[in-house]
C-alpha atoms as a PDB file:
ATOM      1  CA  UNK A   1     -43.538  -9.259 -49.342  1.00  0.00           C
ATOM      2  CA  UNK A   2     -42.236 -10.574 -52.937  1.00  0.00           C
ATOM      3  CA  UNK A   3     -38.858 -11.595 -53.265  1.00  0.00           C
ATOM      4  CA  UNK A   4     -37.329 -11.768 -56.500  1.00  0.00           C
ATOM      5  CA  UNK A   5     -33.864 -12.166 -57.734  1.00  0.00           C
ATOM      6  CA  UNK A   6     -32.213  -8.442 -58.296  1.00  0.00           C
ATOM      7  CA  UNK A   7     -32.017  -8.070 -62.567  1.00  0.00           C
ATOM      8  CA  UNK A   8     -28.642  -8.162 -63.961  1.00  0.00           C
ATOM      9  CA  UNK A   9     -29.398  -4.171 -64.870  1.00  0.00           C
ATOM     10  CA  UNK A  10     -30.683  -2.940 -62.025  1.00  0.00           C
ATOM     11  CA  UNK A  11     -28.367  -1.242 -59.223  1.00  0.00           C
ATOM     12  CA  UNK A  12     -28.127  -3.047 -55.530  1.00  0.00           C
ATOM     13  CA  UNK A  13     -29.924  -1.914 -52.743  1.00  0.00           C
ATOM     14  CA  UNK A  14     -26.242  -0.871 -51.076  1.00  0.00           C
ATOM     15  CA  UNK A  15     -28.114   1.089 -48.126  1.00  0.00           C
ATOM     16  CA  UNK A  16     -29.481  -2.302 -47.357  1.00  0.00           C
ATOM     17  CA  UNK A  17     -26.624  -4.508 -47.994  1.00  0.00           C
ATOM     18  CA  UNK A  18     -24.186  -2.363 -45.911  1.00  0.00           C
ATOM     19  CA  UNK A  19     -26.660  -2.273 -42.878  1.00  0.00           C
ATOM     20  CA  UNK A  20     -25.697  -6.514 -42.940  1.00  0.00           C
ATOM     21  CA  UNK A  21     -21.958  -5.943 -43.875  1.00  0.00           C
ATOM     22  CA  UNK A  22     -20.300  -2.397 -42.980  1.00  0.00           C
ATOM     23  CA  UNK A  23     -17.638  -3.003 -46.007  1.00  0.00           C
ATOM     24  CA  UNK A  24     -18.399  -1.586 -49.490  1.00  0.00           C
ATOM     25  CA  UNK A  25     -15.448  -4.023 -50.321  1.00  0.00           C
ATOM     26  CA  UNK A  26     -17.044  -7.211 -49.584  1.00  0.00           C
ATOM     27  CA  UNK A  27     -20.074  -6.339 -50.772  1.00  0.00           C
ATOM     28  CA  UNK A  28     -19.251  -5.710 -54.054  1.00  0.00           C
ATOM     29  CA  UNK A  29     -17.405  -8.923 -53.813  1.00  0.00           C
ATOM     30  CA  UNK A  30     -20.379 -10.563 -52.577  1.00  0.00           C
ATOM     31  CA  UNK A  31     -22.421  -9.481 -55.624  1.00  0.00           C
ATOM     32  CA  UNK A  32     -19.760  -9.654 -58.342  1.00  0.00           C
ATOM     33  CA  UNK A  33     -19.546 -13.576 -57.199  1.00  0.00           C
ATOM     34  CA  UNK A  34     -23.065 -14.299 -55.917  1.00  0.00           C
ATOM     35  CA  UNK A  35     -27.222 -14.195 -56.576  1.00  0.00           C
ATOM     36  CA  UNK A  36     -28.786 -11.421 -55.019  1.00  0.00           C
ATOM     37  CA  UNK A  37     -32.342 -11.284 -54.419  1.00  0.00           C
ATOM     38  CA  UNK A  38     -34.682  -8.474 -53.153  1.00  0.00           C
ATOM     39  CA  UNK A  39     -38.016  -8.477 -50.938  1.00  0.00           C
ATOM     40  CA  UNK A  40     -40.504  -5.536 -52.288  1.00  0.00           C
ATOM     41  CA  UNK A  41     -43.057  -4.176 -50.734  1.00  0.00           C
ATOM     42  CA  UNK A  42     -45.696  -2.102 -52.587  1.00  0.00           C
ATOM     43  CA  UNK A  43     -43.080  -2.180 -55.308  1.00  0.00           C
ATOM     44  CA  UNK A  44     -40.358  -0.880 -53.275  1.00  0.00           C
ATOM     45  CA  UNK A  45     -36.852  -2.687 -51.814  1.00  0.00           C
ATOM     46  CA  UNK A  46     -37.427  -3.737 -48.260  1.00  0.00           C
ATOM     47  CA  UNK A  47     -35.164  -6.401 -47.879  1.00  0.00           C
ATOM     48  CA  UNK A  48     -31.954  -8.153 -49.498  1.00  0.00           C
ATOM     49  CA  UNK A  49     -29.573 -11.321 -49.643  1.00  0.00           C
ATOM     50  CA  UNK A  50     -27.302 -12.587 -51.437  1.00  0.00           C
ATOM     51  CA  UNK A  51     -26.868 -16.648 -51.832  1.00  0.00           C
ATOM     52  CA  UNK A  52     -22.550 -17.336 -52.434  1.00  0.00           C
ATOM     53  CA  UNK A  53     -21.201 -20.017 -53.987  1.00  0.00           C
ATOM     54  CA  UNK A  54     -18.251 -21.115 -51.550  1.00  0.00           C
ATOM     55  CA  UNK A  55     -17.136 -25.017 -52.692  1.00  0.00           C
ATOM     56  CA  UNK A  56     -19.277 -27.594 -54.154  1.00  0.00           C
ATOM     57  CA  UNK A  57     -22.412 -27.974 -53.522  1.00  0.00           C
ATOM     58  CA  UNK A  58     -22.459 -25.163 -50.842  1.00  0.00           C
ATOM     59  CA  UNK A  59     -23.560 -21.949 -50.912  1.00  0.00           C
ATOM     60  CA  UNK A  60     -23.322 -19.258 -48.219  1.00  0.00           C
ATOM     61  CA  UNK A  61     -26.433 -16.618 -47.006  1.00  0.00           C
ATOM     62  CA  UNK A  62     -24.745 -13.170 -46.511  1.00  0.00           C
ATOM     63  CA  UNK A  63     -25.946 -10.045 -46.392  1.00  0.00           C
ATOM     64  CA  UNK A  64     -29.496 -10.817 -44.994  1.00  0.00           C
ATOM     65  CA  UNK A  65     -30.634  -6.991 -44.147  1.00  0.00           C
ATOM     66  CA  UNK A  66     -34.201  -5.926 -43.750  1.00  0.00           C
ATOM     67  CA  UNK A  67     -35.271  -1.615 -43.592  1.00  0.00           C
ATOM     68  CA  UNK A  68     -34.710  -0.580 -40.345  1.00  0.00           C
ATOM     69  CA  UNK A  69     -38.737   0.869 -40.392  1.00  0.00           C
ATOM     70  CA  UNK A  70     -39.581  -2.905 -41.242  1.00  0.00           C
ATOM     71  CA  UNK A  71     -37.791  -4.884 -38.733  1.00  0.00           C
ATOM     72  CA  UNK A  72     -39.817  -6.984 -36.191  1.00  0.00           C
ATOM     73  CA  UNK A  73     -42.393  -8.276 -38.789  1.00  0.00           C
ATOM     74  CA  UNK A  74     -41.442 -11.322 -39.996  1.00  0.00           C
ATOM     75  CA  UNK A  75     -39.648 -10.336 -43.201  1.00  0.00           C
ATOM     76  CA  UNK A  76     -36.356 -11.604 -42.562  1.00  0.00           C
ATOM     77  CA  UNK A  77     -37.618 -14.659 -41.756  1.00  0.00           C
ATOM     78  CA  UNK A  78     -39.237 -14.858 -44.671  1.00  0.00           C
ATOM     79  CA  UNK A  79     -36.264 -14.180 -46.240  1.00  0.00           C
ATOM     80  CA  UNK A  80     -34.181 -16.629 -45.184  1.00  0.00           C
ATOM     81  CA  UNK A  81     -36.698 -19.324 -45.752  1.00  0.00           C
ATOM     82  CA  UNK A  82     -36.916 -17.726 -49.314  1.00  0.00           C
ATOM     83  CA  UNK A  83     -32.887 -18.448 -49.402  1.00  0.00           C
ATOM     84  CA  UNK A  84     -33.004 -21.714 -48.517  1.00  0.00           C
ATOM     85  CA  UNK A  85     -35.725 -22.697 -51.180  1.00  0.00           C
ATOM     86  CA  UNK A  86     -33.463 -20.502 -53.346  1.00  0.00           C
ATOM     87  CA  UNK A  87     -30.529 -22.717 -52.706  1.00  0.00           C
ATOM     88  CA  UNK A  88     -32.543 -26.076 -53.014  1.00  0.00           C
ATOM     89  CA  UNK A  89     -33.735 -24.902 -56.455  1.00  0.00           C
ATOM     90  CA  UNK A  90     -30.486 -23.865 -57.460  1.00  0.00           C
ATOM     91  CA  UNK A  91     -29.135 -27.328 -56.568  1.00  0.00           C
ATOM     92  CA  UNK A  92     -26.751 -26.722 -53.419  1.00  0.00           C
ATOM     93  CA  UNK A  93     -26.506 -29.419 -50.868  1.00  0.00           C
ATOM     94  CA  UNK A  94     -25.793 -27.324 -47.805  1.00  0.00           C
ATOM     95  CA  UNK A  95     -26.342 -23.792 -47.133  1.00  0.00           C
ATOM     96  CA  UNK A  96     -24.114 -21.823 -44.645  1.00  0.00           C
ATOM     97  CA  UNK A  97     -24.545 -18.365 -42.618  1.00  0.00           C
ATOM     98  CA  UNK A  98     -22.132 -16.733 -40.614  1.00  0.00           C
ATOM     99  CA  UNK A  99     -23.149 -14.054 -37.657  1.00  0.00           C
ATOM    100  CA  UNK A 100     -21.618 -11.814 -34.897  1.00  0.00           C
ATOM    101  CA  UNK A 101     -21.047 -12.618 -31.722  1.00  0.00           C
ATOM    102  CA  UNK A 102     -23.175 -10.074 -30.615  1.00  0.00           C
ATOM    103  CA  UNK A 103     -25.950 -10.684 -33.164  1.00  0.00           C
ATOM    104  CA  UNK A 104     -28.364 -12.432 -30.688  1.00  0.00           C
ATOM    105  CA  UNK A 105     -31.256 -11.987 -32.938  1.00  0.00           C
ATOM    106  CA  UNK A 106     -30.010 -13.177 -35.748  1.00  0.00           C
ATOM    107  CA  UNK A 107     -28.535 -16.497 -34.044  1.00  0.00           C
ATOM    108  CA  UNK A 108     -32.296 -17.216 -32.562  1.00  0.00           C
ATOM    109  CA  UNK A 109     -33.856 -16.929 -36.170  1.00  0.00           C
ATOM    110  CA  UNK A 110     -31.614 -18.997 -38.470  1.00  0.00           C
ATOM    111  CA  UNK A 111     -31.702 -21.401 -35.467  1.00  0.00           C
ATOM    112  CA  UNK A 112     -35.652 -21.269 -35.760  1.00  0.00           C
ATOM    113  CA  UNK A 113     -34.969 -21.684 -39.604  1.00  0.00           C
ATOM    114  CA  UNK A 114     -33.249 -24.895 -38.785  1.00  0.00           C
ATOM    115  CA  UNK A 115     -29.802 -23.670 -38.915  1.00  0.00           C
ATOM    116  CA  UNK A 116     -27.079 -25.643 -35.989  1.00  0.00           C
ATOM    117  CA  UNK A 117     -24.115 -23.559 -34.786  1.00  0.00           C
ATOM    118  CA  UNK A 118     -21.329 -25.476 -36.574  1.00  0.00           C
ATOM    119  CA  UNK A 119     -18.543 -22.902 -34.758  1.00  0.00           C
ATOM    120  CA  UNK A 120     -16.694 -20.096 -34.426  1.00  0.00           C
ATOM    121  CA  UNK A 121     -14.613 -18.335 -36.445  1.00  0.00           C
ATOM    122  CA  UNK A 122     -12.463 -16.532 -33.521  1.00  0.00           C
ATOM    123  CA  UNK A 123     -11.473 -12.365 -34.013  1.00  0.00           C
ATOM    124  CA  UNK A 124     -13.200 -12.654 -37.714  1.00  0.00           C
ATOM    125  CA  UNK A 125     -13.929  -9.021 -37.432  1.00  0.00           C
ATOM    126  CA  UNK A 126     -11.037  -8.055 -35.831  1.00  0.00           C
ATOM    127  CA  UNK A 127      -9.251  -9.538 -38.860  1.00  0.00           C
ATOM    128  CA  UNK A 128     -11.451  -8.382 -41.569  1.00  0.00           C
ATOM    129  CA  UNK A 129     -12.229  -5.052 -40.419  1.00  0.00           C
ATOM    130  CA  UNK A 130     -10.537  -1.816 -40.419  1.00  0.00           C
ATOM    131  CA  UNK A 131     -13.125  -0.126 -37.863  1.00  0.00           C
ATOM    132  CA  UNK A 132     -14.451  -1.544 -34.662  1.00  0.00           C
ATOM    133  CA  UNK A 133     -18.192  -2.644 -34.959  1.00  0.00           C
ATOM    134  CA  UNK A 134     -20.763  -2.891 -31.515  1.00  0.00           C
ATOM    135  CA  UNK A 135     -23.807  -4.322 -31.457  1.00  0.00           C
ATOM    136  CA  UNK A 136     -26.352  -4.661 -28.783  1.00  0.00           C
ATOM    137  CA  UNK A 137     -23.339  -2.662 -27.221  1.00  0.00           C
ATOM    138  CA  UNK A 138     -21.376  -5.424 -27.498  1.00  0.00           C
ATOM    139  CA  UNK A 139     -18.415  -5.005 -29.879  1.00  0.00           C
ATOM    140  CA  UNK A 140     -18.638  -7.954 -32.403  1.00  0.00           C
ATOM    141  CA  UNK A 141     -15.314  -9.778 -32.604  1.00  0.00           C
ATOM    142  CA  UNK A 142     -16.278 -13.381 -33.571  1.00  0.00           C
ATOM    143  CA  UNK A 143     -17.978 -14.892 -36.189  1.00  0.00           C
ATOM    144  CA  UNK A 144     -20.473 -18.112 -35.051  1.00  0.00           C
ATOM    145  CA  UNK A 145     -20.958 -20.619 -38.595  1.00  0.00           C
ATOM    146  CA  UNK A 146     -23.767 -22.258 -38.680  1.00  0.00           C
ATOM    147  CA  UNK A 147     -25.328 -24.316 -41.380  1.00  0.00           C
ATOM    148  CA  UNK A 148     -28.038 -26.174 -42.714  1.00  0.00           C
ATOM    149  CA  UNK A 149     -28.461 -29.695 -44.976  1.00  0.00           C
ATOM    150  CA  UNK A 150     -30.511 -28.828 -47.886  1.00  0.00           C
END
Protein backbone atom coordinates (compact mmCIF):
# COMPACT_ATOMS: atom_id res chain seq x y z
CA UNK A 1 0.00 0.00 0.00
CA UNK A 2 1.10 3.82 -0.71
CA UNK A 3 -0.04 6.37 1.48
CA UNK A 4 -0.03 9.79 0.43
CA UNK A 5 -1.48 12.93 1.75
CA UNK A 6 -5.19 13.50 0.06
CA UNK A 7 -4.57 16.77 -2.64
CA UNK A 8 -6.17 19.90 -1.65
CA UNK A 9 -8.57 19.20 -4.98
CA UNK A 10 -9.44 15.98 -4.66
CA UNK A 11 -12.79 14.87 -2.75
CA UNK A 12 -12.42 12.63 0.69
CA UNK A 13 -12.90 9.16 0.75
CA UNK A 14 -16.28 9.89 3.09
CA UNK A 15 -17.39 6.06 2.72
CA UNK A 16 -14.15 5.43 4.48
CA UNK A 17 -14.00 8.17 6.92
CA UNK A 18 -17.59 7.58 8.19
CA UNK A 19 -16.92 3.75 8.67
CA UNK A 20 -14.21 5.37 11.66
CA UNK A 21 -16.64 8.22 12.73
CA UNK A 22 -20.57 7.73 12.04
CA UNK A 23 -20.95 11.78 11.97
CA UNK A 24 -20.76 13.63 8.61
CA UNK A 25 -20.43 16.63 11.12
CA UNK A 26 -17.21 15.84 12.62
CA UNK A 27 -15.80 14.69 9.78
CA UNK A 28 -15.99 17.53 7.85
CA UNK A 29 -14.67 19.22 10.88
CA UNK A 30 -11.94 16.86 11.04
CA UNK A 31 -10.83 17.67 7.47
CA UNK A 32 -11.62 21.39 7.33
CA UNK A 33 -9.01 21.57 10.47
CA UNK A 34 -6.67 18.62 9.82
CA UNK A 35 -4.13 16.57 7.16
CA UNK A 36 -5.71 13.79 5.63
CA UNK A 37 -3.86 11.14 4.04
CA UNK A 38 -4.94 8.10 1.90
CA UNK A 39 -3.49 4.39 1.48
CA UNK A 40 -3.96 3.21 -2.40
CA UNK A 41 -3.86 0.17 -3.61
CA UNK A 42 -3.45 -0.52 -7.36
CA UNK A 43 -4.29 3.16 -7.59
CA UNK A 44 -7.39 2.97 -5.69
CA UNK A 45 -8.42 4.42 -1.88
CA UNK A 46 -8.13 1.62 0.60
CA UNK A 47 -7.51 3.32 3.61
CA UNK A 48 -7.67 6.91 5.36
CA UNK A 49 -6.61 9.21 8.42
CA UNK A 50 -6.55 12.25 9.28
CA UNK A 51 -3.59 13.76 11.69
CA UNK A 52 -5.48 17.00 14.01
CA UNK A 53 -3.84 19.62 15.38
CA UNK A 54 -5.33 19.83 19.06
CA UNK A 55 -2.71 22.28 21.28
CA UNK A 56 0.89 22.68 20.80
CA UNK A 57 2.89 20.38 19.75
CA UNK A 58 0.11 17.67 19.68
CA UNK A 59 -1.69 16.30 17.14
CA UNK A 60 -4.55 13.78 17.30
CA UNK A 61 -5.03 10.35 14.82
CA UNK A 62 -8.80 10.20 13.96
CA UNK A 63 -10.52 8.66 11.54
CA UNK A 64 -8.16 5.61 10.97
CA UNK A 65 -10.63 3.39 8.61
CA UNK A 66 -9.43 0.67 6.33
CA UNK A 67 -12.15 -1.11 3.30
CA UNK A 68 -14.06 -3.47 4.95
CA UNK A 69 -12.78 -6.22 1.93
CA UNK A 70 -9.17 -5.21 3.22
CA UNK A 71 -9.31 -5.57 6.86
CA UNK A 72 -7.10 -8.24 8.58
CA UNK A 73 -3.96 -7.54 6.42
CA UNK A 74 -1.89 -5.33 8.00
CA UNK A 75 -2.95 -2.04 6.42
CA UNK A 76 -4.07 -0.23 9.30
CA UNK A 77 -1.17 -0.89 10.94
CA UNK A 78 0.64 0.38 8.43
CA UNK A 79 -1.27 3.22 8.65
CA UNK A 80 -0.87 4.26 11.84
CA UNK A 81 2.83 3.78 11.78
CA UNK A 82 2.58 5.98 8.55
CA UNK A 83 0.77 8.67 11.05
CA UNK A 84 3.14 8.68 13.47
CA UNK A 85 6.15 9.28 11.01
CA UNK A 86 3.64 11.79 9.58
CA UNK A 87 3.45 13.60 12.84
CA UNK A 88 7.30 13.39 13.58
CA UNK A 89 7.93 15.00 10.17
CA UNK A 90 5.45 17.50 10.66
CA UNK A 91 7.10 18.45 13.97
CA UNK A 92 4.47 17.37 16.78
CA UNK A 93 5.79 16.21 20.06
CA UNK A 94 3.02 13.84 21.05
CA UNK A 95 0.47 12.17 19.06
CA UNK A 96 -2.96 11.18 20.57
CA UNK A 97 -5.85 8.58 19.52
CA UNK A 98 -9.02 8.15 21.04
CA UNK A 99 -11.19 4.66 20.70
CA UNK A 100 -14.48 2.98 21.84
CA UNK A 101 -14.96 1.11 24.55
CA UNK A 102 -15.92 -1.62 22.58
CA UNK A 103 -13.20 -1.23 19.94
CA UNK A 104 -11.01 -4.17 21.20
CA UNK A 105 -9.10 -4.33 18.05
CA UNK A 106 -8.25 -1.16 17.71
CA UNK A 107 -6.98 -0.79 21.50
CA UNK A 108 -4.56 -4.03 20.84
CA UNK A 109 -2.99 -2.31 17.66
CA UNK A 110 -2.18 1.28 18.68
CA UNK A 111 -0.99 -0.49 21.88
CA UNK A 112 1.32 -2.71 19.54
CA UNK A 113 2.15 0.72 17.82
CA UNK A 114 3.41 1.89 21.13
CA UNK A 115 0.45 3.81 22.14
CA UNK A 116 -0.34 3.70 26.53
CA UNK A 117 -3.99 4.11 27.58
CA UNK A 118 -3.74 7.61 29.11
CA UNK A 119 -7.80 7.33 30.15
CA UNK A 120 -11.13 7.55 29.66
CA UNK A 121 -13.24 9.94 28.48
CA UNK A 122 -16.60 8.61 30.32
CA UNK A 123 -20.27 8.62 28.06
CA UNK A 124 -18.14 10.44 25.08
CA UNK A 125 -20.57 8.94 22.70
CA UNK A 126 -23.41 9.26 24.63
CA UNK A 127 -22.60 12.99 24.62
CA UNK A 128 -21.54 13.44 21.12
CA UNK A 129 -23.92 11.31 19.43
CA UNK A 130 -27.41 11.59 18.40
CA UNK A 131 -27.79 7.68 17.57
CA UNK A 132 -26.68 4.78 19.66
CA UNK A 133 -23.55 2.98 18.16
CA UNK A 134 -22.66 -1.14 19.04
CA UNK A 135 -19.77 -2.70 18.32
CA UNK A 136 -18.64 -6.20 18.80
CA UNK A 137 -22.34 -6.02 20.14
CA UNK A 138 -21.31 -3.97 22.65
CA UNK A 139 -22.81 -0.46 22.52
CA UNK A 140 -19.81 2.01 22.63
CA UNK A 141 -20.33 4.61 25.35
CA UNK A 142 -16.75 5.59 26.40
CA UNK A 143 -13.96 6.89 24.81
CA UNK A 144 -10.27 5.26 26.10
CA UNK A 145 -7.21 8.24 25.19
CA UNK A 146 -4.26 6.97 24.63
CA UNK A 147 -1.11 8.55 23.40
CA UNK A 148 2.24 8.34 22.26
CA UNK A 149 5.75 10.62 22.76
CA UNK A 150 6.99 11.38 19.40
Amino acid sequence: MQIRRLHDNEKPPFELLLLADPSYRLVKEYLRRGFCFVGLLNAHIIGVYVLLPTRPDTVELVNVAVDEKHQGKGFGKQLVKHAIQAAIELGFKTIEVGTGNSSVGQLALYQKCGFRITGVDRDFFVRHYDEEIFENNIQVIDMIRLSKDL
